[in-house]
PDB file of N, CA and C in Angstrom:
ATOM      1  N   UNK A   1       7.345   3.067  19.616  1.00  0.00           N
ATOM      2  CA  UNK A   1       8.072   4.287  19.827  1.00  0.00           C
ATOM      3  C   UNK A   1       7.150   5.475  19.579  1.00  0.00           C
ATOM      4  N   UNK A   2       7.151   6.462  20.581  1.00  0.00           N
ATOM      5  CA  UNK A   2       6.188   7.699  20.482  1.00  0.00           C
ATOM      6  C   UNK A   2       6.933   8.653  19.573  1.00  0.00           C
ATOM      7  N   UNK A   3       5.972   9.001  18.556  1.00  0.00           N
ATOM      8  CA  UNK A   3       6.694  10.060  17.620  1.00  0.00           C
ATOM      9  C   UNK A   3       6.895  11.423  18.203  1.00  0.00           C
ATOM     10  N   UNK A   4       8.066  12.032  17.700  1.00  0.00           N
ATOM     11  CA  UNK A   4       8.890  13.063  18.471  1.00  0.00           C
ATOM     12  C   UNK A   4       7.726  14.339  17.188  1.00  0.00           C
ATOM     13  N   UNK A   5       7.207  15.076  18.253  1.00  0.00           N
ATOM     14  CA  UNK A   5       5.923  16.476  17.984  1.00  0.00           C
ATOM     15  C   UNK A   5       6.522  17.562  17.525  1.00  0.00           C
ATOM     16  N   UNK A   6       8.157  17.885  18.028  1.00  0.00           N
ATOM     17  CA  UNK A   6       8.706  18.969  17.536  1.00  0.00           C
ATOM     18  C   UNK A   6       8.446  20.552  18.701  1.00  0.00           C
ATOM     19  N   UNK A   7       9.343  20.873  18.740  1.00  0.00           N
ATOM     20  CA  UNK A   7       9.361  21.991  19.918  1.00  0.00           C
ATOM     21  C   UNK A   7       8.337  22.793  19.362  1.00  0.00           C
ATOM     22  N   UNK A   8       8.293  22.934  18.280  1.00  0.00           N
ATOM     23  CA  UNK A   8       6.979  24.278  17.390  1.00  0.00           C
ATOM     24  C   UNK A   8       5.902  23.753  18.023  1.00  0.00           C
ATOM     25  N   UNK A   9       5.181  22.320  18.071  1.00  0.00           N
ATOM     26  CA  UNK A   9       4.033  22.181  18.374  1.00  0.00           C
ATOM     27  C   UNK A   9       3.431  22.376  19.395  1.00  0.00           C
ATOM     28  N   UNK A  10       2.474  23.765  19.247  1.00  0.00           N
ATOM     29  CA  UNK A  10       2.108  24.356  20.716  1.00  0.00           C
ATOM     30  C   UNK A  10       0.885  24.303  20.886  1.00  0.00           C
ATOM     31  N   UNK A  11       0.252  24.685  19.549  1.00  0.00           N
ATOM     32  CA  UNK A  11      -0.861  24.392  19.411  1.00  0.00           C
ATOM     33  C   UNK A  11      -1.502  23.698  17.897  1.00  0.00           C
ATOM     34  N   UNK A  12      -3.134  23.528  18.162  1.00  0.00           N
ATOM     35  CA  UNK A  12      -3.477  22.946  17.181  1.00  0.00           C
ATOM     36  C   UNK A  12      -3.107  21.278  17.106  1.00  0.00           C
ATOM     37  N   UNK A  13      -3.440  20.699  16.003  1.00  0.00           N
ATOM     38  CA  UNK A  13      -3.905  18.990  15.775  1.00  0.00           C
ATOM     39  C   UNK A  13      -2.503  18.612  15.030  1.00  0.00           C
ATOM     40  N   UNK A  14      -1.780  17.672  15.102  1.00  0.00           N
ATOM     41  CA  UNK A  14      -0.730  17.622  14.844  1.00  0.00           C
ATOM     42  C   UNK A  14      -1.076  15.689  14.227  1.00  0.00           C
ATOM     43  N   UNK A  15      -0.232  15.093  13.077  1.00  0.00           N
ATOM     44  CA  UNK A  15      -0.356  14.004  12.625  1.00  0.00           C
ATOM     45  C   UNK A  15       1.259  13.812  12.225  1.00  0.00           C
ATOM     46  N   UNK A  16       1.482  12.777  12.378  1.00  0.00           N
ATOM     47  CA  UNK A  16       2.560  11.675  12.260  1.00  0.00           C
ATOM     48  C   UNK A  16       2.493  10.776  11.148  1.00  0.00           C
ATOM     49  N   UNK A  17       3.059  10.527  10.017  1.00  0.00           N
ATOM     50  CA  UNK A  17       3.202   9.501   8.757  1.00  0.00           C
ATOM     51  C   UNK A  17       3.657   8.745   8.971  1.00  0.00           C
ATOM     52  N   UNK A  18       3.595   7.754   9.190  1.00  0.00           N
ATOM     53  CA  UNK A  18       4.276   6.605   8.577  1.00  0.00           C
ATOM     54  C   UNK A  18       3.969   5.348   8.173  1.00  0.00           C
ATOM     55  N   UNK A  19       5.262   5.346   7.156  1.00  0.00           N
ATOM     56  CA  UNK A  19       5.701   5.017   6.503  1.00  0.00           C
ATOM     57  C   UNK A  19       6.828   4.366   5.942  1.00  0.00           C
ATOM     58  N   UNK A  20       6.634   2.206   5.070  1.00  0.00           N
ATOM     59  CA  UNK A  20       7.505   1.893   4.768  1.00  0.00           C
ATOM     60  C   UNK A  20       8.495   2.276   3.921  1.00  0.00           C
ATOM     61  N   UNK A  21       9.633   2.001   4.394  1.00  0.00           N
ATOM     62  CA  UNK A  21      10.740   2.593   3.429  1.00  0.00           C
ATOM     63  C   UNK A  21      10.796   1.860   2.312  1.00  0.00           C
ATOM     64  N   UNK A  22      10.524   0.689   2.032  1.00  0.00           N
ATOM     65  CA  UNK A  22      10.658  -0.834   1.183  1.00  0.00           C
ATOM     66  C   UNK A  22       8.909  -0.746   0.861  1.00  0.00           C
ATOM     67  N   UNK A  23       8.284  -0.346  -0.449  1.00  0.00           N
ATOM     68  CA  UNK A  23       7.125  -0.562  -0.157  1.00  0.00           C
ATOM     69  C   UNK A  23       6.925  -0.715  -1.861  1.00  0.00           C
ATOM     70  N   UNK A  24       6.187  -1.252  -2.099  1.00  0.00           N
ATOM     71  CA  UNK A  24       5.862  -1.312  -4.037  1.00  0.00           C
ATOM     72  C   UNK A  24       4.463  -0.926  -3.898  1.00  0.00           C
ATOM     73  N   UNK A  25       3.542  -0.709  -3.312  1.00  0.00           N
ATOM     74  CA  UNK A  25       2.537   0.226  -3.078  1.00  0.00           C
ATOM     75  C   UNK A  25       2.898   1.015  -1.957  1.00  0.00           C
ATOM     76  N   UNK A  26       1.646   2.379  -2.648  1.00  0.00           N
ATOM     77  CA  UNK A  26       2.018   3.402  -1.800  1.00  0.00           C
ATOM     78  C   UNK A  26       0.773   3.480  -1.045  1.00  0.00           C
ATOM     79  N   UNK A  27       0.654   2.590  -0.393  1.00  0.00           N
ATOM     80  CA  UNK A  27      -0.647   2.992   0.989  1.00  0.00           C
ATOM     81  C   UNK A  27      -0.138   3.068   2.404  1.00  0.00           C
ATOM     82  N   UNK A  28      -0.304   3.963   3.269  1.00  0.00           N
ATOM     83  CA  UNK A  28       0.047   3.984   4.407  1.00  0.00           C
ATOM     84  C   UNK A  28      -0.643   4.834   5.037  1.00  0.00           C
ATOM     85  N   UNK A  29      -0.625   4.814   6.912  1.00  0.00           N
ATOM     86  CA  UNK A  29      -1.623   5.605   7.659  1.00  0.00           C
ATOM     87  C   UNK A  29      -1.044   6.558   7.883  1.00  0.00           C
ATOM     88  N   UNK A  30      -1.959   7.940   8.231  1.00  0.00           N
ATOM     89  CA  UNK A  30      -1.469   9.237   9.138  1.00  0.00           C
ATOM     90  C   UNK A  30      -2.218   8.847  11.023  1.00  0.00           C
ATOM     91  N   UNK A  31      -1.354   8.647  11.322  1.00  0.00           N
ATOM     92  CA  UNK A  31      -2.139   8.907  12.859  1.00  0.00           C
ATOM     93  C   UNK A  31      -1.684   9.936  13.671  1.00  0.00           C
ATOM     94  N   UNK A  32      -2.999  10.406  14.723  1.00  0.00           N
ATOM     95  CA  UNK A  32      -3.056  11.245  15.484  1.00  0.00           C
ATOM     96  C   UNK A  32      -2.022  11.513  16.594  1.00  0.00           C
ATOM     97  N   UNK A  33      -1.811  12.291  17.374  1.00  0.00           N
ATOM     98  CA  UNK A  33      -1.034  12.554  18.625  1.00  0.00           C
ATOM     99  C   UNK A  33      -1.116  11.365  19.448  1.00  0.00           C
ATOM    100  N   UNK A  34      -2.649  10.625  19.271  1.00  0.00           N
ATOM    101  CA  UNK A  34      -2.530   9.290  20.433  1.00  0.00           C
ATOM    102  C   UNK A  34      -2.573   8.285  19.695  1.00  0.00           C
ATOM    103  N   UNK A  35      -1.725   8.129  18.360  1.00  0.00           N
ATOM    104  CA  UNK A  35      -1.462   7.496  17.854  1.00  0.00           C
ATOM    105  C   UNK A  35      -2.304   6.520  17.450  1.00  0.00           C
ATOM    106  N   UNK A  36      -4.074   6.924  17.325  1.00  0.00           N
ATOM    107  CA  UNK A  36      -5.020   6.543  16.053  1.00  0.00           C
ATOM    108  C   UNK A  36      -4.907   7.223  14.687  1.00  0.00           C
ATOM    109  N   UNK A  37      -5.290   5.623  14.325  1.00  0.00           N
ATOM    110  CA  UNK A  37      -5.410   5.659  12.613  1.00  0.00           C
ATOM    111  C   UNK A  37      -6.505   6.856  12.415  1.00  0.00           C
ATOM    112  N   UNK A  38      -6.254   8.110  11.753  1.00  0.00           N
ATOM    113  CA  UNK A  38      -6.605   9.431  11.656  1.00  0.00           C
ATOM    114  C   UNK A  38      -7.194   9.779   9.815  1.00  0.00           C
ATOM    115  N   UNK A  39      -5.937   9.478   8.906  1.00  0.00           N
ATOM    116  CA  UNK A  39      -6.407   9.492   7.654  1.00  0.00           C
ATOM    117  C   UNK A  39      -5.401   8.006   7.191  1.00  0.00           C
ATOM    118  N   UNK A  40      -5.801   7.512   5.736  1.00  0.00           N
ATOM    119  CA  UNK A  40      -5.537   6.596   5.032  1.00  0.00           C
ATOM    120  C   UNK A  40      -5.188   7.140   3.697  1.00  0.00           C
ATOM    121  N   UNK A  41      -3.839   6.888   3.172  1.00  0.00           N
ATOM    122  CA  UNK A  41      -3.360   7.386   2.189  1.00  0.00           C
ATOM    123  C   UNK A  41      -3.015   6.537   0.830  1.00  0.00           C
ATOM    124  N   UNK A  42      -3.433   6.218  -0.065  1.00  0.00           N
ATOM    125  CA  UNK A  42      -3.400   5.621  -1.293  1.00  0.00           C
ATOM    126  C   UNK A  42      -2.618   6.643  -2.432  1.00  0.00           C
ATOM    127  N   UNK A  43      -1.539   5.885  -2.991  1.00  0.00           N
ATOM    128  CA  UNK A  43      -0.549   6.710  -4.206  1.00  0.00           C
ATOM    129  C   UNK A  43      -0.895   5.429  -5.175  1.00  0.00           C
ATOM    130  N   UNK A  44      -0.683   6.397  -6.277  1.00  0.00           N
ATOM    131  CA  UNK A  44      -0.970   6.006  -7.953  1.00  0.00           C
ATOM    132  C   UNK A  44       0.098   4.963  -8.067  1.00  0.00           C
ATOM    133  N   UNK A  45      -0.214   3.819  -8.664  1.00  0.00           N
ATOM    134  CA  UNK A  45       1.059   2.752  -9.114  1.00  0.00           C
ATOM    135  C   UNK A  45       1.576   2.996 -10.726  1.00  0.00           C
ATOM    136  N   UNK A  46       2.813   3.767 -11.145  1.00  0.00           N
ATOM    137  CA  UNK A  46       3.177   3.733 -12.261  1.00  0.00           C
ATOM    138  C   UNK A  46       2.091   4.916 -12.690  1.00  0.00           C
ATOM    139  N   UNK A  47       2.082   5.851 -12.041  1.00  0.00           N
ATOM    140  CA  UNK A  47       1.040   7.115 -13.242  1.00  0.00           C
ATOM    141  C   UNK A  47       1.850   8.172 -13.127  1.00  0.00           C
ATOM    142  N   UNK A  48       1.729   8.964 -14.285  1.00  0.00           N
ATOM    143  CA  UNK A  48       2.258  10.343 -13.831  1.00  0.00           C
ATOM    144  C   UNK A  48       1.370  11.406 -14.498  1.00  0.00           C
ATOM    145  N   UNK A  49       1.268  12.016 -13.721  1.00  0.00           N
ATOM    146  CA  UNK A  49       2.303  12.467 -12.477  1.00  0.00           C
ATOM    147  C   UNK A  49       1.627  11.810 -11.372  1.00  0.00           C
ATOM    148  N   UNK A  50       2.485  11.638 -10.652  1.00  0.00           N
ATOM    149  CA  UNK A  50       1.949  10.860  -9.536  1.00  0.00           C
ATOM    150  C   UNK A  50       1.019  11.252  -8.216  1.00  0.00           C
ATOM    151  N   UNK A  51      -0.631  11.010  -7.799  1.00  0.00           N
ATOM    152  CA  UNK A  51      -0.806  11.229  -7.004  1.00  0.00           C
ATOM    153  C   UNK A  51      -1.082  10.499  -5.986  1.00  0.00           C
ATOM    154  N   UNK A  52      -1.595  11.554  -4.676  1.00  0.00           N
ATOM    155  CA  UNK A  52      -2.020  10.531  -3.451  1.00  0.00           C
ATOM    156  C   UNK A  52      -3.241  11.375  -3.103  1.00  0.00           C
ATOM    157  N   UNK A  53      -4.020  10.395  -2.710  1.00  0.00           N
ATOM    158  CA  UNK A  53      -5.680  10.210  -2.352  1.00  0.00           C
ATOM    159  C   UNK A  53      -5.372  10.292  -0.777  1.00  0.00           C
ATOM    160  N   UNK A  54      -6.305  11.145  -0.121  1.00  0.00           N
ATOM    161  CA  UNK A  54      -6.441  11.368   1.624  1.00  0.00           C
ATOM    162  C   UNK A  54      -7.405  10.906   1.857  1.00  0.00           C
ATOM    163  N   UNK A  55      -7.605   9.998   2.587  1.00  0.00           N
ATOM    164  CA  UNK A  55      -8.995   9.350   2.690  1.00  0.00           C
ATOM    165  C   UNK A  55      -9.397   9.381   4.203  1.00  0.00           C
ATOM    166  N   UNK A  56     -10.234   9.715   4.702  1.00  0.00           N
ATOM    167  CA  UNK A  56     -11.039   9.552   5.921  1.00  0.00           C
ATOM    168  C   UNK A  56     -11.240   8.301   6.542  1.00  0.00           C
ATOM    169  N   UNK A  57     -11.400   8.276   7.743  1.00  0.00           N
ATOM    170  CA  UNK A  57     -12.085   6.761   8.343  1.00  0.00           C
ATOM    171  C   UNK A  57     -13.022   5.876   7.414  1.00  0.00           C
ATOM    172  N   UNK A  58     -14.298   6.544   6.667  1.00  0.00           N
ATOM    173  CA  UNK A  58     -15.597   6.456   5.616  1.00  0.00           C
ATOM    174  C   UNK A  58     -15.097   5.833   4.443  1.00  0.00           C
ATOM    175  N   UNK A  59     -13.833   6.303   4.699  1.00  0.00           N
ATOM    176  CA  UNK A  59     -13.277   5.946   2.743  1.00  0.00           C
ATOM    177  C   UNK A  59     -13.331   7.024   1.679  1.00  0.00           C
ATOM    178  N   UNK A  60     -13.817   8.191   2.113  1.00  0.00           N
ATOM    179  CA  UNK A  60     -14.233   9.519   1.277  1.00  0.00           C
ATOM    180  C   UNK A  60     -12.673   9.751   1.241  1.00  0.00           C
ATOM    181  N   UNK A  61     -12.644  10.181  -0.080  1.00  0.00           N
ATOM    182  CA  UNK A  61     -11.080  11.176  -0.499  1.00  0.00           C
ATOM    183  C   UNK A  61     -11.868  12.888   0.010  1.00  0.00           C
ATOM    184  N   UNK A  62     -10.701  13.158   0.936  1.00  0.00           N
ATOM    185  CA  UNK A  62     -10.440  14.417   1.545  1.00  0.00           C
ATOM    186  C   UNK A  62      -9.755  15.363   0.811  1.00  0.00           C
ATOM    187  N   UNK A  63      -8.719  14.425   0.544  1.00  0.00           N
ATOM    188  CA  UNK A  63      -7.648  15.534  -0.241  1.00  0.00           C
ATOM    189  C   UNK A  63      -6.866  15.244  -1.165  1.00  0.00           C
ATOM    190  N   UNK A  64      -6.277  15.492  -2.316  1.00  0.00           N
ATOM    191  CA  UNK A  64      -5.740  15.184  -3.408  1.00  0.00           C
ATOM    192  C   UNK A  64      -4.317  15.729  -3.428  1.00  0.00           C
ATOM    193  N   UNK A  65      -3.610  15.085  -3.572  1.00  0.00           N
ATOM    194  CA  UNK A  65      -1.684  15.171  -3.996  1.00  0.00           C
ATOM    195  C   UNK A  65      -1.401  15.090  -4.609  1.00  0.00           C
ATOM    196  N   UNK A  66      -0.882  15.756  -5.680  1.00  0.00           N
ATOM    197  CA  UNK A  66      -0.474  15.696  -6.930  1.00  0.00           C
ATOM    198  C   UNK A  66       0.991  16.424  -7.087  1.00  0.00           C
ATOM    199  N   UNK A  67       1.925  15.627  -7.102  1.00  0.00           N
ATOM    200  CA  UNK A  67       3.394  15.304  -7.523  1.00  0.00           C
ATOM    201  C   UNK A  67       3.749  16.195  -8.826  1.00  0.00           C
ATOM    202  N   UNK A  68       4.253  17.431  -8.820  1.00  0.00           N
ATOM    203  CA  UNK A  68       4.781  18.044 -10.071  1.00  0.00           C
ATOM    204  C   UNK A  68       5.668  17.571 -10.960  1.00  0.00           C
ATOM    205  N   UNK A  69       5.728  16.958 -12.049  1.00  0.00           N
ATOM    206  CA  UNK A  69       6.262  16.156 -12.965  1.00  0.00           C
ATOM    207  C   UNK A  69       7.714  16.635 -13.067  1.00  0.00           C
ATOM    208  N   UNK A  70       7.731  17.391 -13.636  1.00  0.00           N
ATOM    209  CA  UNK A  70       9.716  18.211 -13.471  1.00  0.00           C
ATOM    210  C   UNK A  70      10.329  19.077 -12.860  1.00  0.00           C
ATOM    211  N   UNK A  71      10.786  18.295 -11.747  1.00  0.00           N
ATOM    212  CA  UNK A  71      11.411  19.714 -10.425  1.00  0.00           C
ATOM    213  C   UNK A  71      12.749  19.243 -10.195  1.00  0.00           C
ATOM    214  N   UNK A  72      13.628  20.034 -10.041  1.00  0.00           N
ATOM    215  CA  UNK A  72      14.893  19.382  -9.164  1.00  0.00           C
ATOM    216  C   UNK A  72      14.617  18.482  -8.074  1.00  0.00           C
ATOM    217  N   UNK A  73      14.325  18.720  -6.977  1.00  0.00           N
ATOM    218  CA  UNK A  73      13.698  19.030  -5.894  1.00  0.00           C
ATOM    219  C   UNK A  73      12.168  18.072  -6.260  1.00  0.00           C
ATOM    220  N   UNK A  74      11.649  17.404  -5.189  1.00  0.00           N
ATOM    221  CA  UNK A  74       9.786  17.136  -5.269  1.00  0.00           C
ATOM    222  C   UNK A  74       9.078  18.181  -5.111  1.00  0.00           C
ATOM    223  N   UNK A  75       8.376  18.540  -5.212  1.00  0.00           N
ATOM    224  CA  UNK A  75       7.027  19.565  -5.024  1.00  0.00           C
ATOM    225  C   UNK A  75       5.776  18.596  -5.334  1.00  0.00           C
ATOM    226  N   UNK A  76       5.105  19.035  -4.352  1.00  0.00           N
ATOM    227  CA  UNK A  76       3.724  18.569  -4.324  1.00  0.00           C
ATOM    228  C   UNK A  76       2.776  19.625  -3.807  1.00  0.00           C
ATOM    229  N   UNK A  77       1.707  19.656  -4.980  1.00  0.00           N
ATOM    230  CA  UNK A  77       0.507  20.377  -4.692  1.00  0.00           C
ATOM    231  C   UNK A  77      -0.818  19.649  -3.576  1.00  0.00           C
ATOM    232  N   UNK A  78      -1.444  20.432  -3.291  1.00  0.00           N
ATOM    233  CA  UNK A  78      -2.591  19.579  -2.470  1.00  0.00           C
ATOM    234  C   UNK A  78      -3.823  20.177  -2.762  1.00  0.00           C
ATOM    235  N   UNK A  79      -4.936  19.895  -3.159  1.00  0.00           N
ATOM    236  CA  UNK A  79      -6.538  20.160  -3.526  1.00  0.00           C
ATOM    237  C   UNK A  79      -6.878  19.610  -2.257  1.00  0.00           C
ATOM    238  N   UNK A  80      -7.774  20.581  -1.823  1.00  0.00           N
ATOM    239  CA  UNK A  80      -9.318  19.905  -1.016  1.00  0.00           C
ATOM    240  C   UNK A  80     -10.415  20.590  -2.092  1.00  0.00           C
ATOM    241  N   UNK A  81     -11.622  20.283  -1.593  1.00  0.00           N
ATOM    242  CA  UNK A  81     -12.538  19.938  -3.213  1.00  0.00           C
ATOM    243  C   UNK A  81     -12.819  21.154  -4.246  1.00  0.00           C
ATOM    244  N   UNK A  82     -11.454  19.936  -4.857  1.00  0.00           N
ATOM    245  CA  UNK A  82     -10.785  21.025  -6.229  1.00  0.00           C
ATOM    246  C   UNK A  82     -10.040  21.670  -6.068  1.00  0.00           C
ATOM    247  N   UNK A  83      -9.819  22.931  -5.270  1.00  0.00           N
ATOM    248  CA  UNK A  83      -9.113  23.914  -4.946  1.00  0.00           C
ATOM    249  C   UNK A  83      -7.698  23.480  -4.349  1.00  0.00           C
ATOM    250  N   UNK A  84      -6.502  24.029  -4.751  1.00  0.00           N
ATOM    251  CA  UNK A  84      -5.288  24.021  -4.350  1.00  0.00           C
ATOM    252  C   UNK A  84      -4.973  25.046  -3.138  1.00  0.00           C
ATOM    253  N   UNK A  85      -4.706  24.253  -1.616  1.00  0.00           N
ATOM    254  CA  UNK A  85      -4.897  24.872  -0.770  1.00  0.00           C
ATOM    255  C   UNK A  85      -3.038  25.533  -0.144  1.00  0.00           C
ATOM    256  N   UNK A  86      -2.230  24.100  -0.310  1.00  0.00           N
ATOM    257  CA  UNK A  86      -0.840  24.031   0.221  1.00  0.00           C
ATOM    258  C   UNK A  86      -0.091  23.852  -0.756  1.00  0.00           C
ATOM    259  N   UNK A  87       1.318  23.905  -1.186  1.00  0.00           N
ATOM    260  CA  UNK A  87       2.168  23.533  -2.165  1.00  0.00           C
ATOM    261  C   UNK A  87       3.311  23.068  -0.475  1.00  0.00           C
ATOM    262  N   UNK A  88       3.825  21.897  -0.978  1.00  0.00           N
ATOM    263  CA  UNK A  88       4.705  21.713  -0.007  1.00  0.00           C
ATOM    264  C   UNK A  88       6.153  20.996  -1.260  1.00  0.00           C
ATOM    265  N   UNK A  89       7.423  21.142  -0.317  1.00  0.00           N
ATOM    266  CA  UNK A  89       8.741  20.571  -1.420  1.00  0.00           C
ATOM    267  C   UNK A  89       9.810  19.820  -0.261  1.00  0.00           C
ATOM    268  N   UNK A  90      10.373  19.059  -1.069  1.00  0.00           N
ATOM    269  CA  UNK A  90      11.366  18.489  -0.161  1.00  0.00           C
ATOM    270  C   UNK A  90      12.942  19.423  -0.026  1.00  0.00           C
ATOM    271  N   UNK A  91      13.041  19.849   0.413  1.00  0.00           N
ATOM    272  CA  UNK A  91      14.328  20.955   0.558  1.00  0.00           C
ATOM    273  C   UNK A  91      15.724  19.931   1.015  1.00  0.00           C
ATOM    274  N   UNK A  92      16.679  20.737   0.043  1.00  0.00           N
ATOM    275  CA  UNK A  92      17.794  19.264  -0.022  1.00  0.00           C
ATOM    276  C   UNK A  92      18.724  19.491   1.569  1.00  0.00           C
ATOM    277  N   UNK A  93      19.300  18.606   1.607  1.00  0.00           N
ATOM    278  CA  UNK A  93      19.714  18.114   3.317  1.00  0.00           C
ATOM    279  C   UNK A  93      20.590  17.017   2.976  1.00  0.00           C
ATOM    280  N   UNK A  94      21.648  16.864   3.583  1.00  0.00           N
ATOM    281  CA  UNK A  94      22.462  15.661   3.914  1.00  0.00           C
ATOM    282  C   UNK A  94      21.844  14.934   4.455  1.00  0.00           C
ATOM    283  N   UNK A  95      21.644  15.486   5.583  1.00  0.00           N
ATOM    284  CA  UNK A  95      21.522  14.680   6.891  1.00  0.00           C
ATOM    285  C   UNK A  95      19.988  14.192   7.237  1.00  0.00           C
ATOM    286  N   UNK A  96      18.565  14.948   6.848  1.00  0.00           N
ATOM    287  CA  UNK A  96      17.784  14.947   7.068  1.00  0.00           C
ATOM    288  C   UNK A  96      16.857  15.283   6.484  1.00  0.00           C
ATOM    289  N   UNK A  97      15.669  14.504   6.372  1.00  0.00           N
ATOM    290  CA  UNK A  97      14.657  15.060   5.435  1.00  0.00           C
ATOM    291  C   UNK A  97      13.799  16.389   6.146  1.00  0.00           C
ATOM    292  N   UNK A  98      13.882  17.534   5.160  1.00  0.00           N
ATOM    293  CA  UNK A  98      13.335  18.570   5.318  1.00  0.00           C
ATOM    294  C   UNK A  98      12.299  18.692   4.359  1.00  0.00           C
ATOM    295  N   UNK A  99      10.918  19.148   4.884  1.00  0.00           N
ATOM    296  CA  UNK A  99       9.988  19.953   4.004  1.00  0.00           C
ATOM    297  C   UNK A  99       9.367  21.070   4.090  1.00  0.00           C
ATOM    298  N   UNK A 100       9.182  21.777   3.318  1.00  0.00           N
ATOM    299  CA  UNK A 100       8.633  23.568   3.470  1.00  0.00           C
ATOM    300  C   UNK A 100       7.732  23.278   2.667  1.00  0.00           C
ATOM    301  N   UNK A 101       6.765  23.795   3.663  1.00  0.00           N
ATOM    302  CA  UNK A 101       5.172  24.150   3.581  1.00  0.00           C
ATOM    303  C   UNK A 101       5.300  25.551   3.029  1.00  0.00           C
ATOM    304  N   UNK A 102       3.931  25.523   2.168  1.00  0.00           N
ATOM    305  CA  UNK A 102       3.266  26.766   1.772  1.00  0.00           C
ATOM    306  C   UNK A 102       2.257  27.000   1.645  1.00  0.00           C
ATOM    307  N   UNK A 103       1.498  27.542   2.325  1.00  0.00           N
ATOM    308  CA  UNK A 103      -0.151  27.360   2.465  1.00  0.00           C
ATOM    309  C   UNK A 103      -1.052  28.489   1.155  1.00  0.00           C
ATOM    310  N   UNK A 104      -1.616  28.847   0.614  1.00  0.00           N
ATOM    311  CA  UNK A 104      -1.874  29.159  -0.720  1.00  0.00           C
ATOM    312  C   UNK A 104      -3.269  30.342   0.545  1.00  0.00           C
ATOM    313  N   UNK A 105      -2.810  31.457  -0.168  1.00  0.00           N
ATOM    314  CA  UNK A 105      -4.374  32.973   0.492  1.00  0.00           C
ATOM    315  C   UNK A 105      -3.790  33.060   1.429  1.00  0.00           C
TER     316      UNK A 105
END
């Protein structure tokens, strides 16, 4: 099944997650618009606060996720090297998972 891009996407590089719903590790791929394996994602088993490692084709960590320990709501921060670039949160929904981005400068 081709993942649905979203009417916004007009321009720029766009990636797709997924991801098992049933999973006791947290590794899973991001792939591209043509649906190559793009980045590789590794989450902490049992740590907190909990993060996730962005890893490249190479195996190099790209980017760092780090899970804010006490929120109503998830929030997650994101580092590229070192620096906190995005804060993104899960915004509550019945029906659908929503997330709001916040890009940091």
């Amino acid at each position: 099944m081709k993942p649905y891009w979203g009417e916004a996407a007009k321009e720029g590089i766009y990636f797709c997650v997924k991801q098992k719903v049933i999973s006791f590790n947290d590794k899973f791929t991001i792939k591209d618009e043509q649906e190559n394996d793009a980045y590789y994602v590794e989450g902490s088993f049992m740590k907190i606060p909990k993060t996730f490692s962005i890893l490249n084709a190479a195996g190099a960590e790209v980017a760092l996720i780090t899970q804010k320990v006490i929120s109503f709501l998830p929030k997650f921060y994101v580092e590229v090297n070192g620096q906190e670039v995005l804060t993104f949160n899960k915004a509550f929904s019945l029906f659908k998972r929503v997330i709001r981005l916040m890009p940091r400068g």
